[in-house]
Protein backbone atom coordinates (compact mmCIF):
# COMPACT_ATOMS: atom_id res chain seq x y z
CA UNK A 1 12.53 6.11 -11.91
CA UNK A 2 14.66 3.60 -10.95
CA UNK A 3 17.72 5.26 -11.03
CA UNK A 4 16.57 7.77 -8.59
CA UNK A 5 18.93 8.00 -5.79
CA UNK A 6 17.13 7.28 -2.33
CA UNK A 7 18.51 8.19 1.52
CA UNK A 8 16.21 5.85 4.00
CA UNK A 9 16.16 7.66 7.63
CA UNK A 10 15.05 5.54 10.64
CA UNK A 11 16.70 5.00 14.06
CA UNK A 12 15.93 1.34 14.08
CA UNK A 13 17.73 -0.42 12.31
CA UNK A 14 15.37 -3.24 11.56
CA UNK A 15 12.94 -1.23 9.97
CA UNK A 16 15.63 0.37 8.02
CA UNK A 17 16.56 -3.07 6.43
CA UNK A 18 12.91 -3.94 5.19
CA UNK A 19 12.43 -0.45 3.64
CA UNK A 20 15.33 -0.98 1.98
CA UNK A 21 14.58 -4.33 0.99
CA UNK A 22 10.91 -3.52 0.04
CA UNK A 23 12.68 -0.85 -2.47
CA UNK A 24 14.90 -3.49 -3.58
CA UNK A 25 11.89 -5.29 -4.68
CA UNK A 26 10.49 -2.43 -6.69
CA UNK A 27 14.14 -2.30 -8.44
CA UNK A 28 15.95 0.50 -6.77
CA UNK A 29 19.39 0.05 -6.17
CA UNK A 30 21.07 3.86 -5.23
CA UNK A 31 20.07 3.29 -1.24
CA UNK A 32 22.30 5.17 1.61
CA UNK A 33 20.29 4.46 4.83
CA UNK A 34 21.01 6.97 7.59
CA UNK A 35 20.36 6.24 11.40
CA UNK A 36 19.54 9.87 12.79
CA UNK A 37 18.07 12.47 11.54
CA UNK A 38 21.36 14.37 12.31
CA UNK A 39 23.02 11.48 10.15
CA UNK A 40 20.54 12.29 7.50
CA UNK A 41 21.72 15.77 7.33
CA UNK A 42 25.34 14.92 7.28
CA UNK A 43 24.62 12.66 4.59
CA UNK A 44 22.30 15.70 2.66
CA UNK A 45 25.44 17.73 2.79
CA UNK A 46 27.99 15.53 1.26
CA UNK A 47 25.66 14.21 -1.53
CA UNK A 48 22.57 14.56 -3.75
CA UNK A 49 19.43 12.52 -3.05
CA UNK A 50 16.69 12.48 -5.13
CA UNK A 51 13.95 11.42 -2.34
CA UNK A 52 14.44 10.93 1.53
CA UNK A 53 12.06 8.33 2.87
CA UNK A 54 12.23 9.22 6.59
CA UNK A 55 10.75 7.76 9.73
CA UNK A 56 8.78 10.88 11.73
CA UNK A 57 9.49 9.66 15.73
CA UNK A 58 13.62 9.31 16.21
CA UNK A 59 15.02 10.80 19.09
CA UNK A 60 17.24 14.09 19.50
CA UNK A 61 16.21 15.42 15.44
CA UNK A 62 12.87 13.86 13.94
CA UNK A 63 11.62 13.39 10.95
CA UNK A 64 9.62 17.01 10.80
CA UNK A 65 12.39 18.75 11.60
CA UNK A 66 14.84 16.84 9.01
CA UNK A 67 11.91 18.17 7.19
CA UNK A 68 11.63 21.56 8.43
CA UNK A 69 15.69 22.00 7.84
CA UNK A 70 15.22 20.37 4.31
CA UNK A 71 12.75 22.57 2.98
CA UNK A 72 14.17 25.58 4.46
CA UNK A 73 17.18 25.25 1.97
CA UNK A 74 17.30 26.33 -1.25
CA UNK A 75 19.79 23.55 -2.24
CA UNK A 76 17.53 20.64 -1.54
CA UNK A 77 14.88 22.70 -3.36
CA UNK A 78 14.35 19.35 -5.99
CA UNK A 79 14.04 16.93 -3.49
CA UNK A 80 11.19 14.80 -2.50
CA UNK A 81 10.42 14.44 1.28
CA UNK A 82 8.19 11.39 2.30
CA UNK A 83 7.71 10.72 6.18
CA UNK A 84 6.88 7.34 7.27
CA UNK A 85 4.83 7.36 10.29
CA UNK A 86 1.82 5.62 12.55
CA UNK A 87 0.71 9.13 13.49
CA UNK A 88 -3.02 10.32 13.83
CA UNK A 89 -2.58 13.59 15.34
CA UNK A 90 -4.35 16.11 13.21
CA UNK A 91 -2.14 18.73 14.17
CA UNK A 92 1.08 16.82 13.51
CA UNK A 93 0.05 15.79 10.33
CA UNK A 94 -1.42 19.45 9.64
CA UNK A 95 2.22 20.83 10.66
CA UNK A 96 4.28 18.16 8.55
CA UNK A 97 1.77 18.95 5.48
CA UNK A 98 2.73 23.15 6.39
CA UNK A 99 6.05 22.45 6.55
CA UNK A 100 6.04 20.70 2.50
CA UNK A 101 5.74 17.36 2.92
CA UNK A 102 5.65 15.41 -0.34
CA UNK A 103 4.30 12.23 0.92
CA UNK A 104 2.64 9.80 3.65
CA UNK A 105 3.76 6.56 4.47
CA UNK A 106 1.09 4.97 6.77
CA UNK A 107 2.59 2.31 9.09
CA UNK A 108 2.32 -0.66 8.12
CA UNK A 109 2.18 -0.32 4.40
CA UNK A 110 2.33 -2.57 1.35
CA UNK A 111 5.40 -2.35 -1.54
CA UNK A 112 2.54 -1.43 -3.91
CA UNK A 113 1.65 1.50 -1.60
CA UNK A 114 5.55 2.44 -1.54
CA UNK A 115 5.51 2.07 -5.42
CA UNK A 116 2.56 4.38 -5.49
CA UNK A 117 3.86 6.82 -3.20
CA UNK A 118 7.28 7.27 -5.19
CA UNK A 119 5.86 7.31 -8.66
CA UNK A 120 3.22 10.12 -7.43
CA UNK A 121 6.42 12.24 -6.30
CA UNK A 122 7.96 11.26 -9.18
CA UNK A 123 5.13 13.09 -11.25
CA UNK A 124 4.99 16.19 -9.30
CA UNK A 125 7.35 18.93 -8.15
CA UNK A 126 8.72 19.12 -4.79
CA UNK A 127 6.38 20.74 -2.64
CA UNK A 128 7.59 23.72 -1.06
CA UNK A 129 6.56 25.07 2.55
CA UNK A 130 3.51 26.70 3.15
CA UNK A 131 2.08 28.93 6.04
CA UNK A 132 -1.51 29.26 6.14
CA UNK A 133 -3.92 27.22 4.72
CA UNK A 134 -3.33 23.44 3.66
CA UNK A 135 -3.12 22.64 0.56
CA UNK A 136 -6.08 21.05 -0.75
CA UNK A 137 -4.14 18.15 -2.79
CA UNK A 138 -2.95 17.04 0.60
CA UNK A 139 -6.68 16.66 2.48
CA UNK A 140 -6.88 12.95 1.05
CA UNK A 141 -3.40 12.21 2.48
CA UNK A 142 -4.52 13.43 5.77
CA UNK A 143 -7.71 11.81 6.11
CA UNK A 144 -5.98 8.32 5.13
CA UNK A 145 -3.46 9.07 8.02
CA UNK A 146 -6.56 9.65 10.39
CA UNK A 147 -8.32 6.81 9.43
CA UNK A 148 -5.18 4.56 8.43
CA UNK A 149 -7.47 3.01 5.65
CA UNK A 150 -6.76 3.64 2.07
CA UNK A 151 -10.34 4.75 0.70
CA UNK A 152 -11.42 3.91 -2.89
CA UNK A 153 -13.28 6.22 -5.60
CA UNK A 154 -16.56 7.26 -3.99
CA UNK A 155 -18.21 6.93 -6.96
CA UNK A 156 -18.77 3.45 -8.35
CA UNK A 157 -17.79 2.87 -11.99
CA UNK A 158 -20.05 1.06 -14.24
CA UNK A 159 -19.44 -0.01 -18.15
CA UNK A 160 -22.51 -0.61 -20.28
CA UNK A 161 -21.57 -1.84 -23.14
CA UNK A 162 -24.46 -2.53 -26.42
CA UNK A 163 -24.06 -2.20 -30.02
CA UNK A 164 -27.21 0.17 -29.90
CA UNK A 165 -26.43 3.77 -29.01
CA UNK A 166 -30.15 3.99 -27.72
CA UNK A 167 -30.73 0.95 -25.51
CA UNK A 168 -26.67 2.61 -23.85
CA UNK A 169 -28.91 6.09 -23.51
CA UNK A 170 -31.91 4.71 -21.55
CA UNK A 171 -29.27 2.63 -19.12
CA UNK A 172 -27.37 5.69 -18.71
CA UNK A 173 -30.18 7.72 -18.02
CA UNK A 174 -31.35 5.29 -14.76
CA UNK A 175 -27.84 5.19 -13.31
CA UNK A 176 -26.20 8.63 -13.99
CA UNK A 177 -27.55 10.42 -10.73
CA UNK A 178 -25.35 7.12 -8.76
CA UNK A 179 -22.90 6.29 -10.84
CA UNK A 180 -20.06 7.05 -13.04
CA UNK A 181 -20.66 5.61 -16.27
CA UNK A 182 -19.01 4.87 -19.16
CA UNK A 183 -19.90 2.89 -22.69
CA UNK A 184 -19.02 0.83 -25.54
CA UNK A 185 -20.58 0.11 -28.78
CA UNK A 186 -18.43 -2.83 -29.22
CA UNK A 187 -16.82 -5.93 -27.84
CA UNK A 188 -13.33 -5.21 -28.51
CA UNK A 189 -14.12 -1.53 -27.25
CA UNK A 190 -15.31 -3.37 -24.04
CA UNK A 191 -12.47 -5.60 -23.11
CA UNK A 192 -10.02 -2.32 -23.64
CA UNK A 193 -11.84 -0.04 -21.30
CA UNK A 194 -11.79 -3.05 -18.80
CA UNK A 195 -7.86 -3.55 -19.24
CA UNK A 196 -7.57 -0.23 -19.16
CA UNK A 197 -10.05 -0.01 -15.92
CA UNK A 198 -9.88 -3.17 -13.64
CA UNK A 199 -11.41 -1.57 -10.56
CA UNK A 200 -14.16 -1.39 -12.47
CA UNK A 201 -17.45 -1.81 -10.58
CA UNK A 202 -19.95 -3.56 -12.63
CA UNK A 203 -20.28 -4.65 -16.52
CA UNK A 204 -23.57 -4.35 -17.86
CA UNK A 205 -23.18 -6.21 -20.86
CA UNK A 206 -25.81 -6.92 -23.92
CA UNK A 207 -25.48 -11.03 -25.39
CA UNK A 208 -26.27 -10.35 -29.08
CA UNK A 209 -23.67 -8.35 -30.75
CA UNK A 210 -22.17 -8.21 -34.36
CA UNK A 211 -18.39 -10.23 -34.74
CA UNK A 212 -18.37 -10.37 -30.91
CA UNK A 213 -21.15 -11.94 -28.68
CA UNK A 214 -21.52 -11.12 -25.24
CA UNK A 215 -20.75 -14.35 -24.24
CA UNK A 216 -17.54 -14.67 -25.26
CA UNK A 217 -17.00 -10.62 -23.69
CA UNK A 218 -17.22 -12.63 -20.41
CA UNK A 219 -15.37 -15.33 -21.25
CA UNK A 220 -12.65 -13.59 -22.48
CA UNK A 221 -12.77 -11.32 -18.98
CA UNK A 222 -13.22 -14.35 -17.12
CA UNK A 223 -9.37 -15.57 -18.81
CA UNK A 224 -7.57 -12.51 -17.86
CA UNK A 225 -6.50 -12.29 -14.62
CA UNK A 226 -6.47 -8.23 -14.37
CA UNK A 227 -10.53 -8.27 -15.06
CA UNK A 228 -11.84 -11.83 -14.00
CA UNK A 229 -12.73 -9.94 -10.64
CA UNK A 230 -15.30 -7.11 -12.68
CA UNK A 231 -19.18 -8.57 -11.92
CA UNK A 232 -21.26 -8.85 -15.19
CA UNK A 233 -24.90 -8.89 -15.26
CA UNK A 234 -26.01 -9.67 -18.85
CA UNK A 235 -28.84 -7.31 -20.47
CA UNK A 236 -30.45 -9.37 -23.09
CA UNK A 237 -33.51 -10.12 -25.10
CA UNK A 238 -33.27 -13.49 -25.18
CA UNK A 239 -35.39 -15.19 -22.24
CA UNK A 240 -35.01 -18.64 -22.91
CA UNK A 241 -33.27 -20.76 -19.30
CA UNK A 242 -30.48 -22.19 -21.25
CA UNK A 243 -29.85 -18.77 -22.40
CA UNK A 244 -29.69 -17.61 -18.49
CA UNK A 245 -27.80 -20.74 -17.47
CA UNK A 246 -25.15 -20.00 -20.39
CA UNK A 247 -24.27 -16.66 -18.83
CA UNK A 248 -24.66 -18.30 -15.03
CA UNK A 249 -21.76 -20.71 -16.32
CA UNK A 250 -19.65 -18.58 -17.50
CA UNK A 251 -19.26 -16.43 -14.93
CA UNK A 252 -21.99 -13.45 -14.27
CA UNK A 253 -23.60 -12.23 -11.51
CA UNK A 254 -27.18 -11.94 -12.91
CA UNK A 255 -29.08 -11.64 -15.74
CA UNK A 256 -31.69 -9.05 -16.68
CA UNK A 257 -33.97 -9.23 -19.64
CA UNK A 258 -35.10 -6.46 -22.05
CA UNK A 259 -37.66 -4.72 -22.20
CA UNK A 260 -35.83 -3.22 -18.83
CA UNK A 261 -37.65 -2.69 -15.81
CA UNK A 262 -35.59 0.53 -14.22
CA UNK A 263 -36.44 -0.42 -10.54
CA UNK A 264 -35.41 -3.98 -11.29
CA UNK A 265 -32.16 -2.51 -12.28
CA UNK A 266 -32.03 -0.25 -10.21
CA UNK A 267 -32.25 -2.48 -7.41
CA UNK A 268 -29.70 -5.02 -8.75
CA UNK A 269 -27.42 -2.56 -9.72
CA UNK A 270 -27.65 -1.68 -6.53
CA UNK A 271 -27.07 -4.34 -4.90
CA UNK A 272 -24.11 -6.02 -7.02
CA UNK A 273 -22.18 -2.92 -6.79
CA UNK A 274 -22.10 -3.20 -2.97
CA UNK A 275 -21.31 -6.47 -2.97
CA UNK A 276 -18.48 -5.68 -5.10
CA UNK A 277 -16.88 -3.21 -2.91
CA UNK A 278 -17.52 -5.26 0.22
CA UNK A 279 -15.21 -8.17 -1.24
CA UNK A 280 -12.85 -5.61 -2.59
CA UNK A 281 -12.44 -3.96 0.94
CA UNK A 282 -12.67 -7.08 2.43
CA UNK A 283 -9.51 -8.56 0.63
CA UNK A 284 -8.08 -4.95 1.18
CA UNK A 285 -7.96 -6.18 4.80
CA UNK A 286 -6.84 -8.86 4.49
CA UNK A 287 -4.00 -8.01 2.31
CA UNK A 288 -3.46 -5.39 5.00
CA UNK A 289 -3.33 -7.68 7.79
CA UNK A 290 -0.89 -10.71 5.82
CA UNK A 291 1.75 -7.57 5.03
CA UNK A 292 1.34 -6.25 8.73
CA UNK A 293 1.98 -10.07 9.87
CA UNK A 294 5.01 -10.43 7.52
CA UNK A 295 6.36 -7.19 8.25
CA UNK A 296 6.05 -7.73 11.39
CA UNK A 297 7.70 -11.30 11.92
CA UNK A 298 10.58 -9.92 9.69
CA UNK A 299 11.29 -7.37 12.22
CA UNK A 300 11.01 -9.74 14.85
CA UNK A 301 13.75 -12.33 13.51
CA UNK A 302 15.66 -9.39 12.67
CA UNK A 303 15.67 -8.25 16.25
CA UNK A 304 16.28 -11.45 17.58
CA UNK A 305 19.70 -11.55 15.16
CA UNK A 306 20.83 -8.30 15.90
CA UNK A 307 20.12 -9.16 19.41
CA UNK A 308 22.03 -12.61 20.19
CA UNK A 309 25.55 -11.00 18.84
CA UNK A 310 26.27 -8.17 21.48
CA UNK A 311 24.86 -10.82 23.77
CA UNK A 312 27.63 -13.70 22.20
CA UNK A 313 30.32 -10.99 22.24
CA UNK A 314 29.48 -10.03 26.07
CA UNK A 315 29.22 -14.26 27.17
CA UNK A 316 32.78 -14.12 25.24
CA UNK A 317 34.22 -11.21 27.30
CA UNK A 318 32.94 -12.92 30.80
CA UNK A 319 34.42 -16.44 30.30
CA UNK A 320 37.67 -14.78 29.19
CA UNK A 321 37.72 -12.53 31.65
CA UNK A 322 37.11 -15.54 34.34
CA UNK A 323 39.64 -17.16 32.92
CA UNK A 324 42.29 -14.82 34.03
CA UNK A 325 44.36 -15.11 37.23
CA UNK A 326 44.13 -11.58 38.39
CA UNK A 327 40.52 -11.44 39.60
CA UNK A 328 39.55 -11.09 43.11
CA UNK A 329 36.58 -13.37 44.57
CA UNK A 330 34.20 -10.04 44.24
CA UNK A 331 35.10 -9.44 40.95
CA UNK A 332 34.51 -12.94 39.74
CA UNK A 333 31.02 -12.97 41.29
CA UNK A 334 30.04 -9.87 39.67
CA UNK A 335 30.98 -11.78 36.33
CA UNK A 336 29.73 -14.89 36.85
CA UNK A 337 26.30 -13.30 37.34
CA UNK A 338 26.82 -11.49 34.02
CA UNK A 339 27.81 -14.49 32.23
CA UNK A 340 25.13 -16.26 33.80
CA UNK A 341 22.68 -13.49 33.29
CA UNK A 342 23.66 -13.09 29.32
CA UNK A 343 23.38 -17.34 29.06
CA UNK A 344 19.51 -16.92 30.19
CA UNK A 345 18.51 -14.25 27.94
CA UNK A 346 20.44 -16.36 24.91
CA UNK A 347 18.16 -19.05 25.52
CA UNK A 348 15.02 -16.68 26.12
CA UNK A 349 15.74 -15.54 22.65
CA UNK A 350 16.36 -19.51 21.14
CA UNK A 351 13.26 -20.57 23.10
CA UNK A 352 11.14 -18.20 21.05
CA UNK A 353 13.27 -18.57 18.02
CA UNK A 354 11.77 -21.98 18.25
CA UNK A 355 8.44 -20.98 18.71
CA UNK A 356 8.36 -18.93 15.73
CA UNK A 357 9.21 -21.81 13.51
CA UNK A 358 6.72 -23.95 15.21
């Protein structure tokens, strides 16, 4: 995937640079970064992309209509069209989605979300345009553009794992009607679902099983950084506190004895599951709102740069143009005020230069 060649359309060229650096950090290298969406087109003609990662507001052509002109040639017919916009207009989106738009890029988004994004077009064909009805595949992108929040599996996922097939039967049999389930019979079986699975929801996991205890499931869980976040409430037989306080210490949630009462786990099934999505969307959030902060700050210095060289070049121009002998008193006013005027906004952009390294 790496090798795919990429053309990055966006009329400012500060967000250009950290979409191109955010796919330098996922490894691409083939980048050509356009700076219209007549550019883009030009660039379309004279050589073959294998994605174009466009912004949707530009002025003159826009991003749909890059689109719109993309996907009403037959020549571009294998390439992948993603549009990276702030949007929530239903019909916008509906009319982008028409017109065979691949892909969503909600502003401001994470390089995992990019990653995701790509490797999703990667696995598909290029979507073609469509009159009429939207295609269903592309409801989910939509309703994350409405809602600009990235929503997880409705369904919570729980693993019960016990060496006896029956004890697994009469779990499954409480939590089907809520829950996805799925089992394991073993403890190796176990710890490869949850590699396999991280997002997991909940582990309900027996203590006394052949080669491979419970206890050491969790601590082994606990070790691995991909599944020390999945909650464990132990199932168990054995009733005795330091039993309890074994599985407290290393690590789970709660602990339920057998015989099982089905309202008791119900209930704290229940309840662990929801806490387990409100931390997850929690840290979503937060993650969100750290990216939006750096993104945002990176844009800002970047404007700042690209704003204090026309403004060097024009103080430049004024004191050598004041230094000639050929100006009349008007004329040197006039430049003296834009000298003086360019000096301010020079230190307007230092002063908060300074700020944003206090």
């Amino acid at each position: 995937m790496l090798a795919k060649k990429i053309l990055v359309v966006d009329d400012f060229k500060a967000m250009r640079t950290t979409v191109k650096k955010s796919l330098n950090a996922l490894g691409f290298t083939k980048i050509d970064m356009a700076e219209s969406g007549a550019e883009a087109l030009q660039f379309l003609k004279a050589k073959r992309f294998d994605f174009v990662i466009s912004d949707w507001n530009m002025p003159r052509v826009t991003g749909v209509e890059v689109l719109q002109q993309v996907k009403a040639n037959p020549d571009f017919e294998h390439l992948h069209f993603m549009l990276v916009t702030a949007e929530a207009d239903r019909d916008k989106i509906e009319l982008a989605i028409a017109e065979g738009v691949d892909e969503f890029l909600v502003k401001p988004f994470l390089p995992a979300k990019l990653r995701e994004k790509l490797q999703r077009m990667l696995h598909r064909a290029p979507r073609k345009k469509r009159i009429g009805q939207v295609e269903s595949e592309m409801q989910s992108d939509t309703a994350e553009l409405l809602s600009v929040v990235t929503k997880r599996d409705a369904t919570p996922q729980i693993l019960v794992v016990d060496d006896e097939p029956t004890n697994i039967q009469v779990v499954k049999e409480l939590l089907k009607d809520q829950y996805k389930i799925r089992v394991a019979t073993s403890a190796e079986k176990a710890l490869k679902i949850a590699e396999e699975n991280p997002d997991l929801d909940l582990m309900l996991l027996d203590i006394m099983m052949p080669e491979m205890d419970g206890y050491s499931v969790c601590e082994a869980l606990r070790q691995n950084d991909d599944t020390s976040a999945i909650p464990v409430i132990f199932l168990s037989a054995k009733t005795q506190t330091d039993d309890m306080t074994r599985g407290f210490d290393l690590g789970a949630v709660d602990y339920i004895t057998k015989p099982i009462d089905p309202p008791i786990l119900q209930a704290r099934v229940k309840t662990h599951v929801h806490l387990k999505r409100a931390r997850d969307n929690l840290s979503d959030q937060i993650d969100g709102m750290m990216e939006t902060m750096k993104l945002r700050e990176e844009v800002e210095r970047m404007t700042r740069h690209y704003l204090k060289s026309p403004l060097s070049a024009s103080l430049t121009t004024a004191e050598q143009l004041l230094e000639s002998s050929y100006m009349g008193v008007e004329q040197r006013q006039s430049i003296e005020m834009i000298r003086d005027a360019t000096v301010e906004v020079l230190e307007m952009i230092n002063r908060s230069l300074d700020l944003f390294k206090m």
